[in-house]
Structures are given as C-alpha cells and as structure tokens.
C-alpha atoms as a PDB file:
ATOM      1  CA  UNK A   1      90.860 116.165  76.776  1.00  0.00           C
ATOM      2  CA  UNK A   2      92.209 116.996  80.154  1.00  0.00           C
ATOM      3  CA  UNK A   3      92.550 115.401  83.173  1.00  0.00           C
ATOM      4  CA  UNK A   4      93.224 117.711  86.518  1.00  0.00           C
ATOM      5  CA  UNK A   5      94.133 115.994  90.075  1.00  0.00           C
ATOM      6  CA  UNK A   6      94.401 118.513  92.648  1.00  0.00           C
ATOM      7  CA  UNK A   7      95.213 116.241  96.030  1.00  0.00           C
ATOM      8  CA  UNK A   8      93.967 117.064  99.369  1.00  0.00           C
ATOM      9  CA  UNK A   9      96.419 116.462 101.116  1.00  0.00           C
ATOM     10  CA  UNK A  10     100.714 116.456 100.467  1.00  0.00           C
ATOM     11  CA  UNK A  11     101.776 113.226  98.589  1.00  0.00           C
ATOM     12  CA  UNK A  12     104.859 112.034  97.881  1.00  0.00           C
ATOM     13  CA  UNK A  13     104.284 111.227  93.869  1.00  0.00           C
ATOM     14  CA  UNK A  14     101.143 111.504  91.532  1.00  0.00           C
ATOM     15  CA  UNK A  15     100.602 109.888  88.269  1.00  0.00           C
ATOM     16  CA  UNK A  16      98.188 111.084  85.609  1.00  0.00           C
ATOM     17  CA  UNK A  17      96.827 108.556  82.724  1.00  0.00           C
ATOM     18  CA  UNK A  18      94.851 110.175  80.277  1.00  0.00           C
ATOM     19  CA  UNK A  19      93.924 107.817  76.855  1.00  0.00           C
ATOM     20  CA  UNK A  20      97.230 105.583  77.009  1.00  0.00           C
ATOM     21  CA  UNK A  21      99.310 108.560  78.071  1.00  0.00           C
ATOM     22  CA  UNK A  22     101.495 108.690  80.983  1.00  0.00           C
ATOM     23  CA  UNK A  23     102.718 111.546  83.218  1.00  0.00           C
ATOM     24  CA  UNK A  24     104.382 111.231  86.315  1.00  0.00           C
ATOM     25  CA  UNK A  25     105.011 114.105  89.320  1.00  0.00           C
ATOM     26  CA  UNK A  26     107.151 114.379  91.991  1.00  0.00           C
ATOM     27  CA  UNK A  27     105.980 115.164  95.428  1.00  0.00           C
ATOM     28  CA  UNK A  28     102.380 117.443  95.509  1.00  0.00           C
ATOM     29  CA  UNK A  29     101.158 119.741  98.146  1.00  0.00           C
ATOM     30  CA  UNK A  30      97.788 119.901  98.914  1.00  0.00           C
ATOM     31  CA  UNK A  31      95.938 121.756  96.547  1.00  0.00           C
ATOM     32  CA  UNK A  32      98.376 121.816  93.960  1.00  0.00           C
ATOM     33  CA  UNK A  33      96.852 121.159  90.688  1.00  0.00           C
ATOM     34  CA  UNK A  34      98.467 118.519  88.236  1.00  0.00           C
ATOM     35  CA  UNK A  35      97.159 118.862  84.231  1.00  0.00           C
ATOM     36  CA  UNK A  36      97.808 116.204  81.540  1.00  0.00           C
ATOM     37  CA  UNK A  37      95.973 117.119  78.051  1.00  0.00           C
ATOM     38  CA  UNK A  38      95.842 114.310  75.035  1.00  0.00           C
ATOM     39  CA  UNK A  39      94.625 115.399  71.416  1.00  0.00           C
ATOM     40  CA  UNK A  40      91.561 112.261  71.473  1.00  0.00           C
ATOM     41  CA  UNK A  41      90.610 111.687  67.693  1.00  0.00           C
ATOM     42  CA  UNK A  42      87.627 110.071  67.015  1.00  0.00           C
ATOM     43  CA  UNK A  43      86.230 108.899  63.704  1.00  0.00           C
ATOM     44  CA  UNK A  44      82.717 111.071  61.929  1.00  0.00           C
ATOM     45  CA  UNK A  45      79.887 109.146  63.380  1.00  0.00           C
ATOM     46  CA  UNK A  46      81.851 106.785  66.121  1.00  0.00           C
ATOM     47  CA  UNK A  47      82.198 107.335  69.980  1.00  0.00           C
ATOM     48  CA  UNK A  48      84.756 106.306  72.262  1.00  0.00           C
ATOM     49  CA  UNK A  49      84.730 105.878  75.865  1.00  0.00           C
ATOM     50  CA  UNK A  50      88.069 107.540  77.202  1.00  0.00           C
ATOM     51  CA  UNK A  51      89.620 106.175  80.640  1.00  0.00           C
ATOM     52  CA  UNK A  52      91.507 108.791  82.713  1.00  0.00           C
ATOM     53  CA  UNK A  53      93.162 107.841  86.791  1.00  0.00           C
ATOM     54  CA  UNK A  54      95.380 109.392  89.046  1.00  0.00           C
ATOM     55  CA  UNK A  55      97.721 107.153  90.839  1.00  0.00           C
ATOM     56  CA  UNK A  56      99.194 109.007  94.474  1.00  0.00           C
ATOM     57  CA  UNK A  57     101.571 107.244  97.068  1.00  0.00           C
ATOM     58  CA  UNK A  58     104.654 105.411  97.178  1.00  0.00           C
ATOM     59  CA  UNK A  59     105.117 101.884  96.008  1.00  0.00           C
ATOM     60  CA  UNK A  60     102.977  99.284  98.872  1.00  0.00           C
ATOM     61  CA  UNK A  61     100.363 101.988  99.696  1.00  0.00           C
ATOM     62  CA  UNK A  62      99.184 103.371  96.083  1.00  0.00           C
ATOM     63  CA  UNK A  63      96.113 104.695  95.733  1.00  0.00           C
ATOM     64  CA  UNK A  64      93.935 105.479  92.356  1.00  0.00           C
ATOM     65  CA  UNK A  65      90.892 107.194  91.144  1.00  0.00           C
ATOM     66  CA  UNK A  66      89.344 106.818  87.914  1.00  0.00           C
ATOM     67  CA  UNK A  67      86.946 108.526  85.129  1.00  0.00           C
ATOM     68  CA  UNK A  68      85.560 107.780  82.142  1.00  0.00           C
ATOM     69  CA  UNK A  69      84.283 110.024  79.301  1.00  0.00           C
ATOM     70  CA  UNK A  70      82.525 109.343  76.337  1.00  0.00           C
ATOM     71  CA  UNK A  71      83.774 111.328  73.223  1.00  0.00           C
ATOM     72  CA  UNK A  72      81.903 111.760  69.990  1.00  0.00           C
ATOM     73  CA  UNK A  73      78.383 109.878  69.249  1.00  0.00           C
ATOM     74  CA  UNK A  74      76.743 108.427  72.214  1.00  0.00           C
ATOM     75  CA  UNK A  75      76.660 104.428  72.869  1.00  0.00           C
ATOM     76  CA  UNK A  76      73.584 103.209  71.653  1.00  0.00           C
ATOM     77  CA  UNK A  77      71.694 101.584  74.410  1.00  0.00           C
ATOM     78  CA  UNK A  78      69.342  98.270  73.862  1.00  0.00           C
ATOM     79  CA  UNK A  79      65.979  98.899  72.894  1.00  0.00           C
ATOM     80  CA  UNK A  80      63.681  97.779  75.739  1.00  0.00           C
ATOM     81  CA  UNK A  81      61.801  94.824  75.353  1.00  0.00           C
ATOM     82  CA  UNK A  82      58.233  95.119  75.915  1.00  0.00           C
ATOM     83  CA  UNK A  83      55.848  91.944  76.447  1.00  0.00           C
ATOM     84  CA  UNK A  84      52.083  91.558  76.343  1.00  0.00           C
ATOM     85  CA  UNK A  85      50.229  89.966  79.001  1.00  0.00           C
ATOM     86  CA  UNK A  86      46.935  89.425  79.215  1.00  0.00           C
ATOM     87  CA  UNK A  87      45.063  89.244  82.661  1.00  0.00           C
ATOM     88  CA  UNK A  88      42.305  86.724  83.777  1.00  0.00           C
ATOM     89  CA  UNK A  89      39.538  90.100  83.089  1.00  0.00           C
ATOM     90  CA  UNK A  90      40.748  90.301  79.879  1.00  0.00           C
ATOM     91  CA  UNK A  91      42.381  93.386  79.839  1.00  0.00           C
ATOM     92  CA  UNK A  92      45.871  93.475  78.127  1.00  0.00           C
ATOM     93  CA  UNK A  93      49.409  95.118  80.138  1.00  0.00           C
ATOM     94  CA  UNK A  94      52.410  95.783  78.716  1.00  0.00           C
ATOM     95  CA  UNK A  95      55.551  94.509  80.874  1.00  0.00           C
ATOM     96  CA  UNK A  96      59.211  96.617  79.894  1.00  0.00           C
ATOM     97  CA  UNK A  97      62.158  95.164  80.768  1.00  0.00           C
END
C-alpha cells in the first residue's frame, strides 16, 4: 500500500503513518508530493482494515488527516432483520431494520 500527501500549501514538517510505519519529512512546499509504501500481508480468506494519516505543522498547531482501507475479503455486514406485522385489514408488511 501507499500513502501520498501532497500539501497545499508550504509546511514546516509532514509525517506519514501507513500500517504502524512511520516516516517523517522536513519542511514541504506546496505541491510537493510525500510517498510512504508498506508490504500489508493479509491471511487467504481474512480482511484487514488498514489506517493511514498525515501529520503537518510544528509542535502546538499539528494538524492530521486520516484514511482507512480495507485489504483482502470484505467485512461482513449484519444481516438485516426483517419483522412481520400485521395491519388491522389483515394484510401482512414486512418492517427491515
């Protein structure tokens, strides 16, 4: 996987973290792109969800953004529950939640 910050605007520092790895830059202009890649193993059959931010500013005024990929199988979701009512004519609904 890789995770690219390209900043807006000149910072003084950016800091990529990309599945428990850590890479720190110096200053960045604007529109400089920043790369860390991680080798992401995942299991035959399993998933993982795979958190990635980038951290710019100096220490007091930091700012992050994060994303999240999934890797591998997809995460199962819930099955939706699905309930019977019957109305006063009779007549039977089905209510998903």
């Amino acid at each position: 996987m890789t995770l690219v910050a390209t900043p807006t605007r000149s910072v003084p520092s950016l800091e990529l973290r990309l599945a428990g790895k850590r890479l720190a830059f110096g200053a960045t202009a604007a529109g400089q792109q920043r790369k860390l890649t991680v080798q992401v193993d995942v299991a035959p059959g399993a998933g993982l969800d795979v958190v990635g931010t980038a951290s710019v500013g100096a220490t007091g005024s930091v700012r992050t953004k994060a994303a999240v990929a999934r890797v591998g199988t997809a995460r199962l979701e819930a099955p939706k529950r699905t309930v019977i009512r019957t109305l006063r004519d009779g007549r039977d609904v089905a209510e998903v939640r």
